[in-house]
PDB file of N, CA and C in Angstrom:
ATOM      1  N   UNK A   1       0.785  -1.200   0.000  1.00  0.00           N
ATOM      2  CA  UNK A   1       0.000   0.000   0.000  1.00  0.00           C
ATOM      3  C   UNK A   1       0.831   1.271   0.000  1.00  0.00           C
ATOM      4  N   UNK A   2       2.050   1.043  -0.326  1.00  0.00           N
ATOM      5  CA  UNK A   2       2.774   2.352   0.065  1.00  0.00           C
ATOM      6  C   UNK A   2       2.905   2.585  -1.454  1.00  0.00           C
ATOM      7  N   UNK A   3       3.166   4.315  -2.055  1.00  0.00           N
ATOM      8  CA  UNK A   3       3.089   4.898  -2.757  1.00  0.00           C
ATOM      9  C   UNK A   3       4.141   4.867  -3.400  1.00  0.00           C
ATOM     10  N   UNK A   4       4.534   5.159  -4.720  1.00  0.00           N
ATOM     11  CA  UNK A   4       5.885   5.064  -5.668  1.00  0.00           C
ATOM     12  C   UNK A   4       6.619   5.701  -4.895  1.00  0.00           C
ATOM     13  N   UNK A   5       6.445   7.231  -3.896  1.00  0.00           N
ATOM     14  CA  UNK A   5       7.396   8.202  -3.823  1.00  0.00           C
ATOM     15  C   UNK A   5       7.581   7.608  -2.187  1.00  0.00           C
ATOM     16  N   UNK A   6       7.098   6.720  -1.575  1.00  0.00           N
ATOM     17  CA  UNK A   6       7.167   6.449  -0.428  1.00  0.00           C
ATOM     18  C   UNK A   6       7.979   5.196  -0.658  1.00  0.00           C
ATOM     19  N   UNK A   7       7.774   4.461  -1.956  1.00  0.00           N
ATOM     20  CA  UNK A   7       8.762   3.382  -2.098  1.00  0.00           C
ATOM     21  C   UNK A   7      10.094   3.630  -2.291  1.00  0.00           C
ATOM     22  N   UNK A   8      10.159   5.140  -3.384  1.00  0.00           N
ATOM     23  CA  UNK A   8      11.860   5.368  -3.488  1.00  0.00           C
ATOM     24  C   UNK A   8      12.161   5.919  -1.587  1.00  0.00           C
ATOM     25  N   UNK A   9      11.545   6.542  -1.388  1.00  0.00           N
ATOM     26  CA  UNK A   9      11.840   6.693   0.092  1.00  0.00           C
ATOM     27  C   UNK A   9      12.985   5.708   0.845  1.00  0.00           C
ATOM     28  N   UNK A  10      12.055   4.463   1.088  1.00  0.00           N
ATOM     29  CA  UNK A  10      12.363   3.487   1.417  1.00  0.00           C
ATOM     30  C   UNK A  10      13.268   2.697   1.241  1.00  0.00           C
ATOM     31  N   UNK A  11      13.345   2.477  -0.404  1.00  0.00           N
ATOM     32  CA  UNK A  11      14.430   2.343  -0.972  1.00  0.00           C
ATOM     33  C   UNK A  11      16.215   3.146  -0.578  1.00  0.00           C
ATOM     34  N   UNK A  12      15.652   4.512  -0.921  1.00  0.00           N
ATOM     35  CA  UNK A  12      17.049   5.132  -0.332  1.00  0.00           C
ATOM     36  C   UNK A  12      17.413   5.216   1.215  1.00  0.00           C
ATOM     37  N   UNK A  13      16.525   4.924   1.860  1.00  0.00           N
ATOM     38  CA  UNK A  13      16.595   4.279   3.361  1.00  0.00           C
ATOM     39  C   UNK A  13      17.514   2.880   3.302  1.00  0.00           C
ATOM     40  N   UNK A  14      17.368   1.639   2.345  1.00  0.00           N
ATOM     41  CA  UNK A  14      17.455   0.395   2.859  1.00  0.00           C
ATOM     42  C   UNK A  14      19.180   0.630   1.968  1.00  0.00           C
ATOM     43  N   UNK A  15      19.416   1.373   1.121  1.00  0.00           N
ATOM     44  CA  UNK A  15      20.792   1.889   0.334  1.00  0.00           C
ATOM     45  C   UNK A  15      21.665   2.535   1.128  1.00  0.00           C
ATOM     46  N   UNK A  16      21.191   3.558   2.250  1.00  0.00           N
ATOM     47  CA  UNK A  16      21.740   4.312   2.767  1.00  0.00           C
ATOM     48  C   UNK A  16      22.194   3.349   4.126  1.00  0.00           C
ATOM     49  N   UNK A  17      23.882   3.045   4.250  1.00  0.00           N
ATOM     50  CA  UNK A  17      24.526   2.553   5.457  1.00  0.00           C
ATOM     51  C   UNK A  17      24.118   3.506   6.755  1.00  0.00           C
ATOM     52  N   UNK A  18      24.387   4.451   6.759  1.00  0.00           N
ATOM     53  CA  UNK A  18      24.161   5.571   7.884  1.00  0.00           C
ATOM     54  C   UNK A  18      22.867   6.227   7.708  1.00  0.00           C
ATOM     55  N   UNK A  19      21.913   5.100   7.385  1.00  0.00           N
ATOM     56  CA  UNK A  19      20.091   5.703   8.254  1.00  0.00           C
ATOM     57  C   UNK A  19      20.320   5.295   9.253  1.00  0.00           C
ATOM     58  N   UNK A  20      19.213   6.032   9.775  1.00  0.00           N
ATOM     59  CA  UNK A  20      18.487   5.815  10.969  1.00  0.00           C
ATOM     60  C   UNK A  20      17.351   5.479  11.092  1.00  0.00           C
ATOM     61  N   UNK A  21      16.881   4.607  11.778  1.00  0.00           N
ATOM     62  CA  UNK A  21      15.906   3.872  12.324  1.00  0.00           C
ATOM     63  C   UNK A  21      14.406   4.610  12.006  1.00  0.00           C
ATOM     64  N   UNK A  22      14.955   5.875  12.766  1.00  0.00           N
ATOM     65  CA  UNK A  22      13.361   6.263  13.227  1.00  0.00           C
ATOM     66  C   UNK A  22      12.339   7.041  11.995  1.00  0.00           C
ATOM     67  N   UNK A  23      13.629   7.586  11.438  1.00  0.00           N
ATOM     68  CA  UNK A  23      13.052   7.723   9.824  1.00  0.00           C
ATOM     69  C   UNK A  23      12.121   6.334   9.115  1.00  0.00           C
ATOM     70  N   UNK A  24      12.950   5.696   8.898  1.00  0.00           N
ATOM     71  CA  UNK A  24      12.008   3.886   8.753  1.00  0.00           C
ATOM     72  C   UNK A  24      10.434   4.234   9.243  1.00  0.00           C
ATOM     73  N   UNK A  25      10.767   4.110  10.692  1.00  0.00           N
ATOM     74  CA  UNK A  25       9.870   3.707  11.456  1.00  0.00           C
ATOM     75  C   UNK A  25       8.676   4.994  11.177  1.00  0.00           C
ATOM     76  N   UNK A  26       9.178   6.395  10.714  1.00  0.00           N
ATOM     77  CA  UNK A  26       8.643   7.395  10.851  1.00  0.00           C
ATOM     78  C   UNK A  26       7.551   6.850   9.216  1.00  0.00           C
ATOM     79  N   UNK A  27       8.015   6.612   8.228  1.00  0.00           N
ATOM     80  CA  UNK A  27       7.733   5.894   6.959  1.00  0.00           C
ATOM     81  C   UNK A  27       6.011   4.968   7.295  1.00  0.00           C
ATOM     82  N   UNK A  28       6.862   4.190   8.019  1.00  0.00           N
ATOM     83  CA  UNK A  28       5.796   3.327   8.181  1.00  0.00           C
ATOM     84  C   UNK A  28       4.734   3.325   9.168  1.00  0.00           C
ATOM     85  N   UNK A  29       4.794   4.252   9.798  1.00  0.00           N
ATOM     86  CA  UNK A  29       3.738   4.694  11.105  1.00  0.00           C
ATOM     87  C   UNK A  29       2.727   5.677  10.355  1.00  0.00           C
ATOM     88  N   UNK A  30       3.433   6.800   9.192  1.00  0.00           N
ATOM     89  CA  UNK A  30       2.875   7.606   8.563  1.00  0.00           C
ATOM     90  C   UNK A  30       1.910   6.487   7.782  1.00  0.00           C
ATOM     91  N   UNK A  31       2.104   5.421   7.483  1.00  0.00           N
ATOM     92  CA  UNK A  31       1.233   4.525   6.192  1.00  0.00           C
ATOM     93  C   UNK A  31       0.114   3.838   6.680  1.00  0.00           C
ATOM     94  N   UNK A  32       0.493   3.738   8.356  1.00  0.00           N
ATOM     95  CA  UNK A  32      -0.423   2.632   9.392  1.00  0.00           C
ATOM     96  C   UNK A  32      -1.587   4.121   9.509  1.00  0.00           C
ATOM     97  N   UNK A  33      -1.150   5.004   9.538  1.00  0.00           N
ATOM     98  CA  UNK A  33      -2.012   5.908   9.996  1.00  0.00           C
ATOM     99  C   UNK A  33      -2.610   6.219   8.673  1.00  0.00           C
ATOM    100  N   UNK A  34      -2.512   6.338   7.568  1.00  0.00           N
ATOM    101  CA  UNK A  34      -2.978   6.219   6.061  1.00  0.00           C
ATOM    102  C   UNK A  34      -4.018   5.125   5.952  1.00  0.00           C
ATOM    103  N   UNK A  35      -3.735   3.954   6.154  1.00  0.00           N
ATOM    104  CA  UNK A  35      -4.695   2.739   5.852  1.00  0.00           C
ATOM    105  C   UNK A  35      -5.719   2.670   6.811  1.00  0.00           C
ATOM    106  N   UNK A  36      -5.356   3.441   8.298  1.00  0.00           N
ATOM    107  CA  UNK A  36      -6.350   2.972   9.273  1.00  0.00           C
ATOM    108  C   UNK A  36      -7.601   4.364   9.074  1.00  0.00           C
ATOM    109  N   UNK A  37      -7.158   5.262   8.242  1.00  0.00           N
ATOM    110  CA  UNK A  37      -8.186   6.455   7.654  1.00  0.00           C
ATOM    111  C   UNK A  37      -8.848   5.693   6.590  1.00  0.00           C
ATOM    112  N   UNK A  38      -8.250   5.086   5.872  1.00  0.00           N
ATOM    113  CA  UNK A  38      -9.227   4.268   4.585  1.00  0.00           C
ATOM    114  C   UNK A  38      -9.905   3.263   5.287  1.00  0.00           C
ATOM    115  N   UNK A  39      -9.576   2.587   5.721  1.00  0.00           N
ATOM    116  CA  UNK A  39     -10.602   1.985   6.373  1.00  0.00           C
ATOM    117  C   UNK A  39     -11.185   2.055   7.259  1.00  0.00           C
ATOM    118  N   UNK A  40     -11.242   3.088   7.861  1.00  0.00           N
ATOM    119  CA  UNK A  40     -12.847   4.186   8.906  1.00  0.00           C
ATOM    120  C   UNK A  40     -13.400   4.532   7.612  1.00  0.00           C
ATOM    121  N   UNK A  41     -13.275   4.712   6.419  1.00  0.00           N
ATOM    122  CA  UNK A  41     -14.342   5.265   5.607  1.00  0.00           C
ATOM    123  C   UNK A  41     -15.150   4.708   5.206  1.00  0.00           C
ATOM    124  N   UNK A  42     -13.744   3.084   4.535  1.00  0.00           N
ATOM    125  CA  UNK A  42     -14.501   1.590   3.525  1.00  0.00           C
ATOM    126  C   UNK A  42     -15.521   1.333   4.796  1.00  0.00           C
ATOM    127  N   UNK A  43     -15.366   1.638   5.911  1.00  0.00           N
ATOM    128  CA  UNK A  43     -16.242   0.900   7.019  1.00  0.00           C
ATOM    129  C   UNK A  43     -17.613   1.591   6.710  1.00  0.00           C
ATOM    130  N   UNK A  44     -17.219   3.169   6.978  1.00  0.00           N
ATOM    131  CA  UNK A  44     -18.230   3.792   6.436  1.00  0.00           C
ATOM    132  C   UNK A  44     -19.343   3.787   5.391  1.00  0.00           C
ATOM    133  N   UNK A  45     -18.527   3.555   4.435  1.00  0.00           N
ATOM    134  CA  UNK A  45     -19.395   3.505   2.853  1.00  0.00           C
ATOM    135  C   UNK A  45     -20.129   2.556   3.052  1.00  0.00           C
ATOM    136  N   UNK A  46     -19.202   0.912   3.130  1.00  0.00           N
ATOM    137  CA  UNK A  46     -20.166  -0.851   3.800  1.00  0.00           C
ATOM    138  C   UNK A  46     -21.279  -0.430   4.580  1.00  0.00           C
ATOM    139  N   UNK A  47     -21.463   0.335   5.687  1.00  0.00           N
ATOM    140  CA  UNK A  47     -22.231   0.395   6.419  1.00  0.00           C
ATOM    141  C   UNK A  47     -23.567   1.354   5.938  1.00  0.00           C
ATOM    142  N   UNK A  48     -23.413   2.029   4.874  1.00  0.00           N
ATOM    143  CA  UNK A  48     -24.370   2.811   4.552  1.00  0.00           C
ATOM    144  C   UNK A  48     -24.806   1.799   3.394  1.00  0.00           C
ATOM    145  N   UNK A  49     -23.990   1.329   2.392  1.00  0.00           N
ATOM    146  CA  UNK A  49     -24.253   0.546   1.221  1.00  0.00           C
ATOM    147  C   UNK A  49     -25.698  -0.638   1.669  1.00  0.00           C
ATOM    148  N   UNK A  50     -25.426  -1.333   3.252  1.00  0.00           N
ATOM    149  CA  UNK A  50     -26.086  -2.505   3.776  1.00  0.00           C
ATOM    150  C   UNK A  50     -26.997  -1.826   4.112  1.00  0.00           C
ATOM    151  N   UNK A  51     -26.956  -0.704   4.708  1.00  0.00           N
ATOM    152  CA  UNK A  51     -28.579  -0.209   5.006  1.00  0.00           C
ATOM    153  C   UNK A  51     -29.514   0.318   4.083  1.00  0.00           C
ATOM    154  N   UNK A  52     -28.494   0.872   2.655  1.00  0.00           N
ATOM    155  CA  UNK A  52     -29.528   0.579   1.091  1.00  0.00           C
ATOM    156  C   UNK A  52     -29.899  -0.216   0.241  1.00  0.00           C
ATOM    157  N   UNK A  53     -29.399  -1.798   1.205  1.00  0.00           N
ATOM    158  CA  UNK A  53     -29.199  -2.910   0.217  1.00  0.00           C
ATOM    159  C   UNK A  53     -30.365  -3.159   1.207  1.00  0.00           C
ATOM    160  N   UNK A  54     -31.087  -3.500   2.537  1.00  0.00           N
ATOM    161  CA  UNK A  54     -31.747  -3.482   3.263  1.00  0.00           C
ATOM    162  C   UNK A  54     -33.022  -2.980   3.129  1.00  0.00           C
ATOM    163  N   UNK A  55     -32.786  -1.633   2.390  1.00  0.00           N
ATOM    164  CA  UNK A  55     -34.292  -0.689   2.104  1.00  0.00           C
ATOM    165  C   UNK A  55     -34.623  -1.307   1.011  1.00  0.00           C
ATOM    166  N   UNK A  56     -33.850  -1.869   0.061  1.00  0.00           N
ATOM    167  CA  UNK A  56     -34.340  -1.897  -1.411  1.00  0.00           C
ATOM    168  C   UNK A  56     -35.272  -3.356  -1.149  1.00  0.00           C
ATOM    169  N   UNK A  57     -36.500  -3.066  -1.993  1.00  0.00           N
ATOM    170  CA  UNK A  57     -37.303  -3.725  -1.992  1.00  0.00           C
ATOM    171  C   UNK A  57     -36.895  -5.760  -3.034  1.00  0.00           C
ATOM    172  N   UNK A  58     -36.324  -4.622  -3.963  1.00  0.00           N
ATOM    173  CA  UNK A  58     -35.351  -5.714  -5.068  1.00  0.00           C
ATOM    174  C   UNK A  58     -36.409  -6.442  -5.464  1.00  0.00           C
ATOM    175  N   UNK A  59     -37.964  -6.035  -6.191  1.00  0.00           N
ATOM    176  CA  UNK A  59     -38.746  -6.216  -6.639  1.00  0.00           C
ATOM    177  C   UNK A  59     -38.768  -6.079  -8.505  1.00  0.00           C
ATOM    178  N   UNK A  60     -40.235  -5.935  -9.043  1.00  0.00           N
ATOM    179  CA  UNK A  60     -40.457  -5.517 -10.449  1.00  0.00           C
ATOM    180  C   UNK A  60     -40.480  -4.328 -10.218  1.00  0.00           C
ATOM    181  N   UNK A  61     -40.665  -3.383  -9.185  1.00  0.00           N
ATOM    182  CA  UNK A  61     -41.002  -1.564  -9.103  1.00  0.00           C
ATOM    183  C   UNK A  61     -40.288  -1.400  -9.502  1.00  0.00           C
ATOM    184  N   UNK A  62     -40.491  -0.291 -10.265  1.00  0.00           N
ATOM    185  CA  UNK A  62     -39.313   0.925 -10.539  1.00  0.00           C
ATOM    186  C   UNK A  62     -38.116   1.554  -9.538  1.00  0.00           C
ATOM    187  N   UNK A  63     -38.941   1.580  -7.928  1.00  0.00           N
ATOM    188  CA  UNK A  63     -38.577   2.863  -6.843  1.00  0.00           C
ATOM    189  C   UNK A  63     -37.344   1.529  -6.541  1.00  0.00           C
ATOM    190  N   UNK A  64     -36.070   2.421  -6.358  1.00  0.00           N
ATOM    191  CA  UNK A  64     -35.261   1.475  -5.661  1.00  0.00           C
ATOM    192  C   UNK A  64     -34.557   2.423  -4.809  1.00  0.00           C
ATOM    193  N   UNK A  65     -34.717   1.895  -3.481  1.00  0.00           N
ATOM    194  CA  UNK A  65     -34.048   2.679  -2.276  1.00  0.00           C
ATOM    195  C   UNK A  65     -32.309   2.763  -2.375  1.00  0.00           C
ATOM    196  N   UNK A  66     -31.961   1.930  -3.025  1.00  0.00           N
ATOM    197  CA  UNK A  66     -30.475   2.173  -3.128  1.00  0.00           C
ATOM    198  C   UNK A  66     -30.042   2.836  -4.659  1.00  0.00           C
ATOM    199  N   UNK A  67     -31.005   3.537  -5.805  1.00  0.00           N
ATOM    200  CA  UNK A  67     -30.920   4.482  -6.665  1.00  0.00           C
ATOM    201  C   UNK A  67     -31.042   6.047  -5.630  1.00  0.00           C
ATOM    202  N   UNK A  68     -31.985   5.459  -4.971  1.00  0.00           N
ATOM    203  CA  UNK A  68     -32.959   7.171  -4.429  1.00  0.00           C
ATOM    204  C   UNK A  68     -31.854   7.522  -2.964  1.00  0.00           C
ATOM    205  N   UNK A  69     -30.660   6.566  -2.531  1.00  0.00           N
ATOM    206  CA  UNK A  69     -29.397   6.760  -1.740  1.00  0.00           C
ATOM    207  C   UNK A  69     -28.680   7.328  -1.923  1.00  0.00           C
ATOM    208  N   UNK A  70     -28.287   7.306  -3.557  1.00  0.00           N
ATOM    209  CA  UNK A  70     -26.992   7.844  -4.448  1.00  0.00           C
ATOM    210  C   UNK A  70     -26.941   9.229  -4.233  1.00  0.00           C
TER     211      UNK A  70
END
């Protein structure tokens, strides 16, 4: 999940004899905190998606509660 410019990052981290650690660590704490925002949202979206998948009747009608969601 990490980004091209977060990969050369990394890269010149794992090249470089005299890094330091916390840079690394700074890398990858920044990415944990990236993915754990995407998924409070994906949680988000799932949770609204099931309660329009729930309304929809999923009949012959026209009216569909998960069109009239969008």
């Amino acid at each position: 999940g990490f980004s091209m410019a977060q990969i050369g990052d990394l890269l010149s981290q794992w090249r470089d004899p005299d890094r330091h650690s916390a840079e690394v660590k700074r890398l990858a704490s920044q990415q944990l905190a990236e993915l754990a925002q995407r998924q409070q949202e994906l949680d988000q979206m799932r949770a609204s998606l099931e309660q329009l998948v729930r309304q929809c009747a999923g009949d012959h009608s026209a009216h569909c509660a998960i069109l009239d969601g969008l």
